[in-house]
Each structure stands twice: as structure tokens, then as C-alpha cells.
PDB file of N, CA and C in Angstrom:
ATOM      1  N   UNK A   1     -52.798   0.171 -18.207  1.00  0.00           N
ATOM      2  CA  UNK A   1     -51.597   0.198 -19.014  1.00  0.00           C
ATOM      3  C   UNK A   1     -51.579  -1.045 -19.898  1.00  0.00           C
ATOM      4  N   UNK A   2     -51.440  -0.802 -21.238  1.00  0.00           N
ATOM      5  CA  UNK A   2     -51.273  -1.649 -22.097  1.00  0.00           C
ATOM      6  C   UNK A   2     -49.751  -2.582 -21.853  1.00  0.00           C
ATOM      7  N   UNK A   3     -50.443  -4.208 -21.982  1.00  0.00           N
ATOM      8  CA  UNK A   3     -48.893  -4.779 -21.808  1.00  0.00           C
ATOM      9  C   UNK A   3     -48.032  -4.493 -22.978  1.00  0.00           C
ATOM     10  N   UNK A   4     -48.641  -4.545 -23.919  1.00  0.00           N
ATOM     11  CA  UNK A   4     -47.335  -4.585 -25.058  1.00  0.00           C
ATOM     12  C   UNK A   4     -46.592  -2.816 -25.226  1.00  0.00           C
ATOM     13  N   UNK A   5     -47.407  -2.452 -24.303  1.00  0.00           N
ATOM     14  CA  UNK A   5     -46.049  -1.238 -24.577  1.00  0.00           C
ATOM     15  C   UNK A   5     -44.924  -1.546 -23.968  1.00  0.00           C
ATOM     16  N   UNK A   6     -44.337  -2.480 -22.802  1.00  0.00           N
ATOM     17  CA  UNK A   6     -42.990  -3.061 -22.308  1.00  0.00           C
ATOM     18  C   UNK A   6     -43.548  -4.290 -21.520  1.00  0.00           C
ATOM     19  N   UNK A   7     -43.034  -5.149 -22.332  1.00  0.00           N
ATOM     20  CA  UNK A   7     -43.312  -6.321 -21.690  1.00  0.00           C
ATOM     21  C   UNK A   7     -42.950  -6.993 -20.674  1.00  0.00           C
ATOM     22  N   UNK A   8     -41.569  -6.109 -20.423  1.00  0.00           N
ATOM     23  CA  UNK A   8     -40.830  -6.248 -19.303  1.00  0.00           C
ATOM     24  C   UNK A   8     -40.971  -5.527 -17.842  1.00  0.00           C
ATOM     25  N   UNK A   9     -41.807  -4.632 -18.562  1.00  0.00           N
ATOM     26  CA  UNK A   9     -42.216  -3.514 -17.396  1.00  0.00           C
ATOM     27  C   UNK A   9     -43.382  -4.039 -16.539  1.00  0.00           C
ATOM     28  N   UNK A  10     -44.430  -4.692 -17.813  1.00  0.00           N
ATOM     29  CA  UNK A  10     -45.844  -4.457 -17.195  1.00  0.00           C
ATOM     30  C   UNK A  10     -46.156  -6.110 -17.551  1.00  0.00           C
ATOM     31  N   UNK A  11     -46.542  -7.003 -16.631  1.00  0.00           N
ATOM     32  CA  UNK A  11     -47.296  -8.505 -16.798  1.00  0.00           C
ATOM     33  C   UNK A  11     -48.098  -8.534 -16.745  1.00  0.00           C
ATOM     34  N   UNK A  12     -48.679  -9.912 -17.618  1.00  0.00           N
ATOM     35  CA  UNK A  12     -50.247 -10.515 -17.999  1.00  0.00           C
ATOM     36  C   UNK A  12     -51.021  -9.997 -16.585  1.00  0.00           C
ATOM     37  N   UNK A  13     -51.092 -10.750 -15.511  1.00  0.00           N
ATOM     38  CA  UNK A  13     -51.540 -10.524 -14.193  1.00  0.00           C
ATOM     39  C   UNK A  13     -50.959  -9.429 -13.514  1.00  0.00           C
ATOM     40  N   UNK A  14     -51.360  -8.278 -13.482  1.00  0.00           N
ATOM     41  CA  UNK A  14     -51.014  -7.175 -12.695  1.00  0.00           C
ATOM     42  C   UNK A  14     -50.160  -7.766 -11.467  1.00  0.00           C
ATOM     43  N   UNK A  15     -48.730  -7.026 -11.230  1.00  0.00           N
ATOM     44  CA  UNK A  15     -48.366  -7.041  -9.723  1.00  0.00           C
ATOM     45  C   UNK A  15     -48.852  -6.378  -8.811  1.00  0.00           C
ATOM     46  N   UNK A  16     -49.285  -7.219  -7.661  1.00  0.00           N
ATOM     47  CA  UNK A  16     -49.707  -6.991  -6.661  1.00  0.00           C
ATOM     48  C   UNK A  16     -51.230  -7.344  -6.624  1.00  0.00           C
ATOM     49  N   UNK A  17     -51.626  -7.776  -7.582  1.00  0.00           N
ATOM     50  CA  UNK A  17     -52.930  -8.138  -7.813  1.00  0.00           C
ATOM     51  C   UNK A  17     -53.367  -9.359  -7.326  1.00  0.00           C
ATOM     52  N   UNK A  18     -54.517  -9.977  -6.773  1.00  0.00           N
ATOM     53  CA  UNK A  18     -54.334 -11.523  -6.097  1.00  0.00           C
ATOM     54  C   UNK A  18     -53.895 -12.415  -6.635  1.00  0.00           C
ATOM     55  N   UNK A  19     -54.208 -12.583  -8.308  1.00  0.00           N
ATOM     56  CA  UNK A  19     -53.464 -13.691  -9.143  1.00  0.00           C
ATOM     57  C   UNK A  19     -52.166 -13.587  -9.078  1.00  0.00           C
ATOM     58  N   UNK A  20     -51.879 -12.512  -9.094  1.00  0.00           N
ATOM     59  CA  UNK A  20     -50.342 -12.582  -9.000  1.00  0.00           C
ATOM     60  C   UNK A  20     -49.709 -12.951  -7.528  1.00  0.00           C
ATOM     61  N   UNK A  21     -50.411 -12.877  -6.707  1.00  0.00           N
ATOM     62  CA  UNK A  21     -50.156 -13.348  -5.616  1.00  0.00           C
ATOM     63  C   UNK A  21     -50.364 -14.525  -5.615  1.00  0.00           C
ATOM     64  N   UNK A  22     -51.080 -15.358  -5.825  1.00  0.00           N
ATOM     65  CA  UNK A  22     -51.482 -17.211  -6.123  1.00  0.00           C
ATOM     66  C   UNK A  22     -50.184 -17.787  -7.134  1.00  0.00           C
ATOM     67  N   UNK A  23     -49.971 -17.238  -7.882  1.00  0.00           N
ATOM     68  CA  UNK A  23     -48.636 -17.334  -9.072  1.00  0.00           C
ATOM     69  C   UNK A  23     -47.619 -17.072  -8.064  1.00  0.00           C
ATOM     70  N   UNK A  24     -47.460 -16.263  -7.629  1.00  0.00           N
ATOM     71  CA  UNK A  24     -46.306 -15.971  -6.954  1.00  0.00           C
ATOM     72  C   UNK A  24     -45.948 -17.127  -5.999  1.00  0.00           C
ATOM     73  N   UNK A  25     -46.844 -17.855  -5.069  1.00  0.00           N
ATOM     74  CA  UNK A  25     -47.201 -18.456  -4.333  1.00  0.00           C
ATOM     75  C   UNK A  25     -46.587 -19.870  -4.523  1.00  0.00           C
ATOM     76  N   UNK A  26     -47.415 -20.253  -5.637  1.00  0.00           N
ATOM     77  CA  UNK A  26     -46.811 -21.520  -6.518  1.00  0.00           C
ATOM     78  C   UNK A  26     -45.275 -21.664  -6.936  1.00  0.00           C
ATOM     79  N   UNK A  27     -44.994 -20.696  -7.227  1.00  0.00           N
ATOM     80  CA  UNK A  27     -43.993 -20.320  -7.732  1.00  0.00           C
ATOM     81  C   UNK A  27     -42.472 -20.661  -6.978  1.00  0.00           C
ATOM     82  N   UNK A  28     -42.667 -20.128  -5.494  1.00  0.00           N
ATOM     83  CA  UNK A  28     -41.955 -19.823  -4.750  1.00  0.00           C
ATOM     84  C   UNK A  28     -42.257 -21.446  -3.791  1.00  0.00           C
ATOM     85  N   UNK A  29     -43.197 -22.213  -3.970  1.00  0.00           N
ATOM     86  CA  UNK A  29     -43.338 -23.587  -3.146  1.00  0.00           C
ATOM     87  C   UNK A  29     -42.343 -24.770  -4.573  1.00  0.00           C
ATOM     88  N   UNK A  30     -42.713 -24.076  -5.757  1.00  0.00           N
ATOM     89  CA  UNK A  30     -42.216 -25.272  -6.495  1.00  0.00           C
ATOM     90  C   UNK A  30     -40.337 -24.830  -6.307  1.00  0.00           C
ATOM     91  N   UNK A  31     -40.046 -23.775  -6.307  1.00  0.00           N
ATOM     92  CA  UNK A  31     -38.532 -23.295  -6.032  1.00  0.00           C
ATOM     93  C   UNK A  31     -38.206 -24.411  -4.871  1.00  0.00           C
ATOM     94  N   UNK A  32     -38.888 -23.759  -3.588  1.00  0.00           N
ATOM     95  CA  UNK A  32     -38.520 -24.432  -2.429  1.00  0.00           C
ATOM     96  C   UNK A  32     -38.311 -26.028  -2.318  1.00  0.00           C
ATOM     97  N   UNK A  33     -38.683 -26.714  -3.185  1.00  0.00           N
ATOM     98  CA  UNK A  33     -39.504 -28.301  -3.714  1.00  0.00           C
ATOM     99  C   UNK A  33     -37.627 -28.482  -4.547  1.00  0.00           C
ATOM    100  N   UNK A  34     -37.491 -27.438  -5.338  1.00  0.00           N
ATOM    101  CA  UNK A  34     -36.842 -28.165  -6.121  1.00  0.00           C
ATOM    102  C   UNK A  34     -34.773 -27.821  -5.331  1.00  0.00           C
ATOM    103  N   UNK A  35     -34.750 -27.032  -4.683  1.00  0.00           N
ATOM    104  CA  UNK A  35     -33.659 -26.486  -3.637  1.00  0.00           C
ATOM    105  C   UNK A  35     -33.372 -27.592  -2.900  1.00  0.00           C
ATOM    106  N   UNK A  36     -34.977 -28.056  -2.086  1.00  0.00           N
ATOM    107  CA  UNK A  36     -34.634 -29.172  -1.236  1.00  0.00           C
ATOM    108  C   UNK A  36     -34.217 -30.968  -1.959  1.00  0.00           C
ATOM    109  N   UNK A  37     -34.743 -30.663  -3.054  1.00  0.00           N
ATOM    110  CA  UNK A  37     -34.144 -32.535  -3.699  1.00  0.00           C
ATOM    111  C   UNK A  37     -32.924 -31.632  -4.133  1.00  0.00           C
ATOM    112  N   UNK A  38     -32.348 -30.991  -4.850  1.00  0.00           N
ATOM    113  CA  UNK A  38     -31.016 -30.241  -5.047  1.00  0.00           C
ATOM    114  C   UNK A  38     -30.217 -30.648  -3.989  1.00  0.00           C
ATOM    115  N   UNK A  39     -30.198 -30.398  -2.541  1.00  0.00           N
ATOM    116  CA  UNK A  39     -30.012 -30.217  -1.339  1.00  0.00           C
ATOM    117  C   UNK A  39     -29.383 -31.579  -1.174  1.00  0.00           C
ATOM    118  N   UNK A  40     -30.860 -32.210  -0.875  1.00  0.00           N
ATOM    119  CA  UNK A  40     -30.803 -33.787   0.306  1.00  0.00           C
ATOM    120  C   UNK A  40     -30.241 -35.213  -0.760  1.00  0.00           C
ATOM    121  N   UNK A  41     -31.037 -34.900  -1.887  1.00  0.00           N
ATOM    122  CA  UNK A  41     -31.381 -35.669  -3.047  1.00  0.00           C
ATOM    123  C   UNK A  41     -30.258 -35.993  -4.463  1.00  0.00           C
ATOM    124  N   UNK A  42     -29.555 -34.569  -3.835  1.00  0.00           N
ATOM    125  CA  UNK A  42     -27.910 -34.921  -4.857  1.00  0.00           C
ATOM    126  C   UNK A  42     -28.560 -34.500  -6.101  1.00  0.00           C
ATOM    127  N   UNK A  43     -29.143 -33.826  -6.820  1.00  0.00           N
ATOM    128  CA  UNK A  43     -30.061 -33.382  -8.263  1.00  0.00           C
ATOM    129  C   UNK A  43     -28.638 -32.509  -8.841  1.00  0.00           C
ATOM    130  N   UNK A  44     -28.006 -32.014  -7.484  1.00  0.00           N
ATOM    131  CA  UNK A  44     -26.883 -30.873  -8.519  1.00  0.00           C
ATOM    132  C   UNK A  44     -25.922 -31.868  -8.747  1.00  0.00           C
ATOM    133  N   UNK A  45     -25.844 -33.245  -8.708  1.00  0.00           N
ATOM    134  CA  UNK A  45     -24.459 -34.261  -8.846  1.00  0.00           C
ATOM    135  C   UNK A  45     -24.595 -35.315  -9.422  1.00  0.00           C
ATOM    136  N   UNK A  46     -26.059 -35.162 -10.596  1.00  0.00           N
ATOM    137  CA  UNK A  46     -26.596 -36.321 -11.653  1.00  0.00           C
ATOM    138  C   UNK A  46     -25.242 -36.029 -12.521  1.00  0.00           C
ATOM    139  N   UNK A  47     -24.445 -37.513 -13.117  1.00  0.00           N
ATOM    140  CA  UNK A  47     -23.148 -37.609 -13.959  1.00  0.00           C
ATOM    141  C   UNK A  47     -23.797 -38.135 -15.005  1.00  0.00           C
ATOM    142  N   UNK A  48     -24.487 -38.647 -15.321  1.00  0.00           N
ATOM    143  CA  UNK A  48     -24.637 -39.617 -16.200  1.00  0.00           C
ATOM    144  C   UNK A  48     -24.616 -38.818 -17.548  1.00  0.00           C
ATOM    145  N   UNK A  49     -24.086 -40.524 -18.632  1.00  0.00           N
ATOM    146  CA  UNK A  49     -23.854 -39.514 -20.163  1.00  0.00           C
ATOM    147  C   UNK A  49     -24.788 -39.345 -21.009  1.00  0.00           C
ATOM    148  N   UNK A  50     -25.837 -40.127 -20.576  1.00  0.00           N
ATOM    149  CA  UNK A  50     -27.166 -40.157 -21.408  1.00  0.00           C
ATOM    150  C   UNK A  50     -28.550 -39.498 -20.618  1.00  0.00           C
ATOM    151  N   UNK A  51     -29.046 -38.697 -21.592  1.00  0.00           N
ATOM    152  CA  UNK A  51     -30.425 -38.317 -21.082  1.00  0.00           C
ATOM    153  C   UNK A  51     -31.267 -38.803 -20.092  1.00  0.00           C
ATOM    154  N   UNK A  52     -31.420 -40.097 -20.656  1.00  0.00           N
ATOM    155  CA  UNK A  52     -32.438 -41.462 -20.422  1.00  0.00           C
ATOM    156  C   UNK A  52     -32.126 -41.431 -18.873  1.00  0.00           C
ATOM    157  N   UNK A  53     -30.725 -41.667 -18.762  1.00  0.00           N
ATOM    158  CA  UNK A  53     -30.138 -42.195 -16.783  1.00  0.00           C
ATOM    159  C   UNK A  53     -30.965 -41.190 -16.334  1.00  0.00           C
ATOM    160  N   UNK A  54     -30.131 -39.588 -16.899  1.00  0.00           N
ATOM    161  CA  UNK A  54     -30.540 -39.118 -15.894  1.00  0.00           C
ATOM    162  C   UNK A  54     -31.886 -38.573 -15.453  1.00  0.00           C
ATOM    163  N   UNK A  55     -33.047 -38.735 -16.493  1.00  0.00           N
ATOM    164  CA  UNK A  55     -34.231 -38.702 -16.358  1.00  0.00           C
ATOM    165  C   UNK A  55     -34.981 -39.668 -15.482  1.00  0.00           C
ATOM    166  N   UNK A  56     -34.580 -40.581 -15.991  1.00  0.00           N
ATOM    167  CA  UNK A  56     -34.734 -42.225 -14.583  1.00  0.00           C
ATOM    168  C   UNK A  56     -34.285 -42.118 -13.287  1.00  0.00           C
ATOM    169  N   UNK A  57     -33.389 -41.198 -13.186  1.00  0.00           N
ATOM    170  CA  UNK A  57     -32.435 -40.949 -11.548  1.00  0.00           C
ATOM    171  C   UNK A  57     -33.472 -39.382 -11.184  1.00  0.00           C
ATOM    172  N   UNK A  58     -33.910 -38.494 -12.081  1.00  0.00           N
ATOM    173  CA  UNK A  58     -34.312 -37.618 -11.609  1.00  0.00           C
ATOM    174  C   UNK A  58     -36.201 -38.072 -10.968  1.00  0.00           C
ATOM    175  N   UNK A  59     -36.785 -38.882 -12.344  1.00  0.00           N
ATOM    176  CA  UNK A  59     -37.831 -39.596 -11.870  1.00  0.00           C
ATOM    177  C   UNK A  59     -38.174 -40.410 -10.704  1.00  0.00           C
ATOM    178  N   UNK A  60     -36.763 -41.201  -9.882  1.00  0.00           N
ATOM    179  CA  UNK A  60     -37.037 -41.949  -9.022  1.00  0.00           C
ATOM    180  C   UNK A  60     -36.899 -40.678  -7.794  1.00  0.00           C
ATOM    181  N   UNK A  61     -36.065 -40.180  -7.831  1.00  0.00           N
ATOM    182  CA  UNK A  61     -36.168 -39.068  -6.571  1.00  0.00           C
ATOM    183  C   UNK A  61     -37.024 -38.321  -6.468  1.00  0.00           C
ATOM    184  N   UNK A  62     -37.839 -38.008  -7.487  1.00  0.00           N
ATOM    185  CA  UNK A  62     -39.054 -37.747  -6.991  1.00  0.00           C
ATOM    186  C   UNK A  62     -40.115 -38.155  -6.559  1.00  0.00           C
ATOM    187  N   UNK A  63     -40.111 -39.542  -7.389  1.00  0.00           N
ATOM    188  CA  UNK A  63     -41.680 -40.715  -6.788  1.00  0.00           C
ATOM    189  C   UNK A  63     -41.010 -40.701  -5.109  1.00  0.00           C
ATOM    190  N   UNK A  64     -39.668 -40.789  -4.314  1.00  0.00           N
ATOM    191  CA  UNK A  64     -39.377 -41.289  -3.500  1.00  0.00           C
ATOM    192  C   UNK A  64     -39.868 -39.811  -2.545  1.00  0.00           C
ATOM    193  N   UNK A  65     -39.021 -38.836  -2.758  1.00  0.00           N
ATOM    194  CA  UNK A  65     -39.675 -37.235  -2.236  1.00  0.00           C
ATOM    195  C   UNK A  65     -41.400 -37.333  -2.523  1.00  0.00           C
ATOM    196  N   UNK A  66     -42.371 -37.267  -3.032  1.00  0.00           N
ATOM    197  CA  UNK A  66     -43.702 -37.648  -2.896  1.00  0.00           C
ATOM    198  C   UNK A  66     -43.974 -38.764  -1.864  1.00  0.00           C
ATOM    199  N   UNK A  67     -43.275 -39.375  -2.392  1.00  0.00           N
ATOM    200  CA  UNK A  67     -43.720 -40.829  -1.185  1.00  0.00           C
ATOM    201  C   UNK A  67     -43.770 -40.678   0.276  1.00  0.00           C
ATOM    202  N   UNK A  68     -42.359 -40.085   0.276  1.00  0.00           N
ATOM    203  CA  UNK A  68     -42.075 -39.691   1.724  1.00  0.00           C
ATOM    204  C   UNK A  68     -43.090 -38.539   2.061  1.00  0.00           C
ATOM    205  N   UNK A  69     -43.122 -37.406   1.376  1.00  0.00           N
ATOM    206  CA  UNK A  69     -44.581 -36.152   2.130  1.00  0.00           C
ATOM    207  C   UNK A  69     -45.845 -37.042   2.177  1.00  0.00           C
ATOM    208  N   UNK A  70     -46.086 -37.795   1.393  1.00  0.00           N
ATOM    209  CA  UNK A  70     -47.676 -38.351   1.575  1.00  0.00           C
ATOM    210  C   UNK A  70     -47.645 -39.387   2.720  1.00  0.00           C
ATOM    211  N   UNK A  71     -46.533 -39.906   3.388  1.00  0.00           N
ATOM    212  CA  UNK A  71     -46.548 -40.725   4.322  1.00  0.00           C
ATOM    213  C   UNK A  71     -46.583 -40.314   5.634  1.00  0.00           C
ATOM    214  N   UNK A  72     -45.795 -39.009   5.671  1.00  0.00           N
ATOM    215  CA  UNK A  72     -45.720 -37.736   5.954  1.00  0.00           C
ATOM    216  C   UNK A  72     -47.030 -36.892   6.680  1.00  0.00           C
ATOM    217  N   UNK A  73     -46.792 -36.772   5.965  1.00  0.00           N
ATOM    218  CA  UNK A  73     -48.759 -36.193   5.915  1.00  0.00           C
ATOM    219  C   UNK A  73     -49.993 -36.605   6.403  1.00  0.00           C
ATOM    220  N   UNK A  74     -49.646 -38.050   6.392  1.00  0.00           N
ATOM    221  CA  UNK A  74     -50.848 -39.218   6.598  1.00  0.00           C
ATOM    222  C   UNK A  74     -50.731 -39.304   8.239  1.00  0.00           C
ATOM    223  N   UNK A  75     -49.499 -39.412   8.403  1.00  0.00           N
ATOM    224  CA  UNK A  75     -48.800 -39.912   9.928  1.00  0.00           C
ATOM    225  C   UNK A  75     -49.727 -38.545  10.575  1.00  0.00           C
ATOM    226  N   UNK A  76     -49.172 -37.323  10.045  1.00  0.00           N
ATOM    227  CA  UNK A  76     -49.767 -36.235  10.914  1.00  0.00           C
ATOM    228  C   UNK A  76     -50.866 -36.031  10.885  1.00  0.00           C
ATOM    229  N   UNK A  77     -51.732 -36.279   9.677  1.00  0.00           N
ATOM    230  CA  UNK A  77     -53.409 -36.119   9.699  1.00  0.00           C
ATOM    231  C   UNK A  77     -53.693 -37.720  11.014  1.00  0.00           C
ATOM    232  N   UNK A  78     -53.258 -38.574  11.546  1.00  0.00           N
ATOM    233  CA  UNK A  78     -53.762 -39.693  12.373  1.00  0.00           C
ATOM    234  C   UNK A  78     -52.938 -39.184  13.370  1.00  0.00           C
ATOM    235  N   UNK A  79     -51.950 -38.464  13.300  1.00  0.00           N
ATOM    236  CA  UNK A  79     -51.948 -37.999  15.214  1.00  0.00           C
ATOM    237  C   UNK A  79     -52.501 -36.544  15.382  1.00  0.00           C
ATOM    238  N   UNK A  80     -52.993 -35.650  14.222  1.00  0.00           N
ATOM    239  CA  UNK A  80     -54.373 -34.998  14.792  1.00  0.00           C
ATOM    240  C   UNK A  80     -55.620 -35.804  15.441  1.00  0.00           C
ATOM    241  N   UNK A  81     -55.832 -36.396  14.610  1.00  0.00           N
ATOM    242  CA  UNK A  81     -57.372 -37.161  14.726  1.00  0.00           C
ATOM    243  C   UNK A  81     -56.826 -37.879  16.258  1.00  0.00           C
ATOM    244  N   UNK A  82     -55.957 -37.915  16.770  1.00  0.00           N
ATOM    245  CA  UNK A  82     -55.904 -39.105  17.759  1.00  0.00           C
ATOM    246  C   UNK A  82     -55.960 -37.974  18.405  1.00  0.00           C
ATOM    247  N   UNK A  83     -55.512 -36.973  18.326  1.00  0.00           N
ATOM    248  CA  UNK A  83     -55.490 -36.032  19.795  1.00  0.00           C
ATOM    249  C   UNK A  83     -56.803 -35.065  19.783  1.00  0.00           C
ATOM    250  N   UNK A  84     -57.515 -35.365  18.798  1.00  0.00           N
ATOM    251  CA  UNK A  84     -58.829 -34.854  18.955  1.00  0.00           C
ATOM    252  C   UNK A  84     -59.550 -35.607  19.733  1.00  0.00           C
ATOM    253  N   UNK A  85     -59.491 -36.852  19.420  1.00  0.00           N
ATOM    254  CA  UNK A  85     -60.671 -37.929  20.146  1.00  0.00           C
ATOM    255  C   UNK A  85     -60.106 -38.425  21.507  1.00  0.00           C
TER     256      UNK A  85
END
């Protein structure tokens, strides 16, 4: 099926097709990513009157959300390895 006969009907990557499953995938982790700083992180209660703040307030909550999974992450990759050996 040709896409441009409804573009709305029919997408680039077939549904149900694996790409569309990898897309889908991504898709649904970056949602989950952005719900949880929404959530914990206050993202739905940025006031500020200028762009700039709130790009700087949205930028730091995220270096801080990264920071925390990679520390995260690290902790649990060294208490695998400890309970392997």
C-alpha cells in the first residue's frame, strides 16, 4: 500500500513491523523519562517569565536525573560483579 494514498492511515515503517516496534519502543521509554521528571522533578510547575530560566531549570533537572541513573546503574553493575565473585 502506497503511503501517500492516507497518510494517516498507512506509516513510513509498516505497523507491526520490527522497526516499528524499535520506534515504538523508544518512544514509549522517552514518554516514561519525561512523566517521571514531570512527576518527581516539578517540570509541570516551571513559572518563570523568560525562556532562558526556564531552559536552565529544565537543563539542570536533567544533568541531575542522568546523574542519578548513571550512579544508579554503576552501584548495580558492582553489586552484580560482587555477587558473582
Amino acid at each position: 500500500m502506497k503511503i501517500t494514498t492516507d497518510l494517516r492511515k498507512y506509516s513510513a515503517p509498516a505497523r507491526g513491523s520490527l522497526a516499528w516496534k524499535n520506534i515504538f519502543k523508544r518512544r514509549t521509554a522517552v514518554e516514561r523519562v519525561n512523566a517521571y521528571l514531570k512527576e518527581f522533578f516539578q517540570l509541570n510547575n516551571v513559572r518563570y517569565r523568560t525562556g532562558k530560566r526556564a531552559k536552565i531549570h529544565f537543563d539542570m533537572v536533567t544533568l541531575v536525573y542522568n546523574a542519578s541513573k548513571l550512579a544508579a546503574d554503576r552501584i548495580d553493575a558492582q553489586f552484580i560483579q560482587q555477587q558473582a565473585a
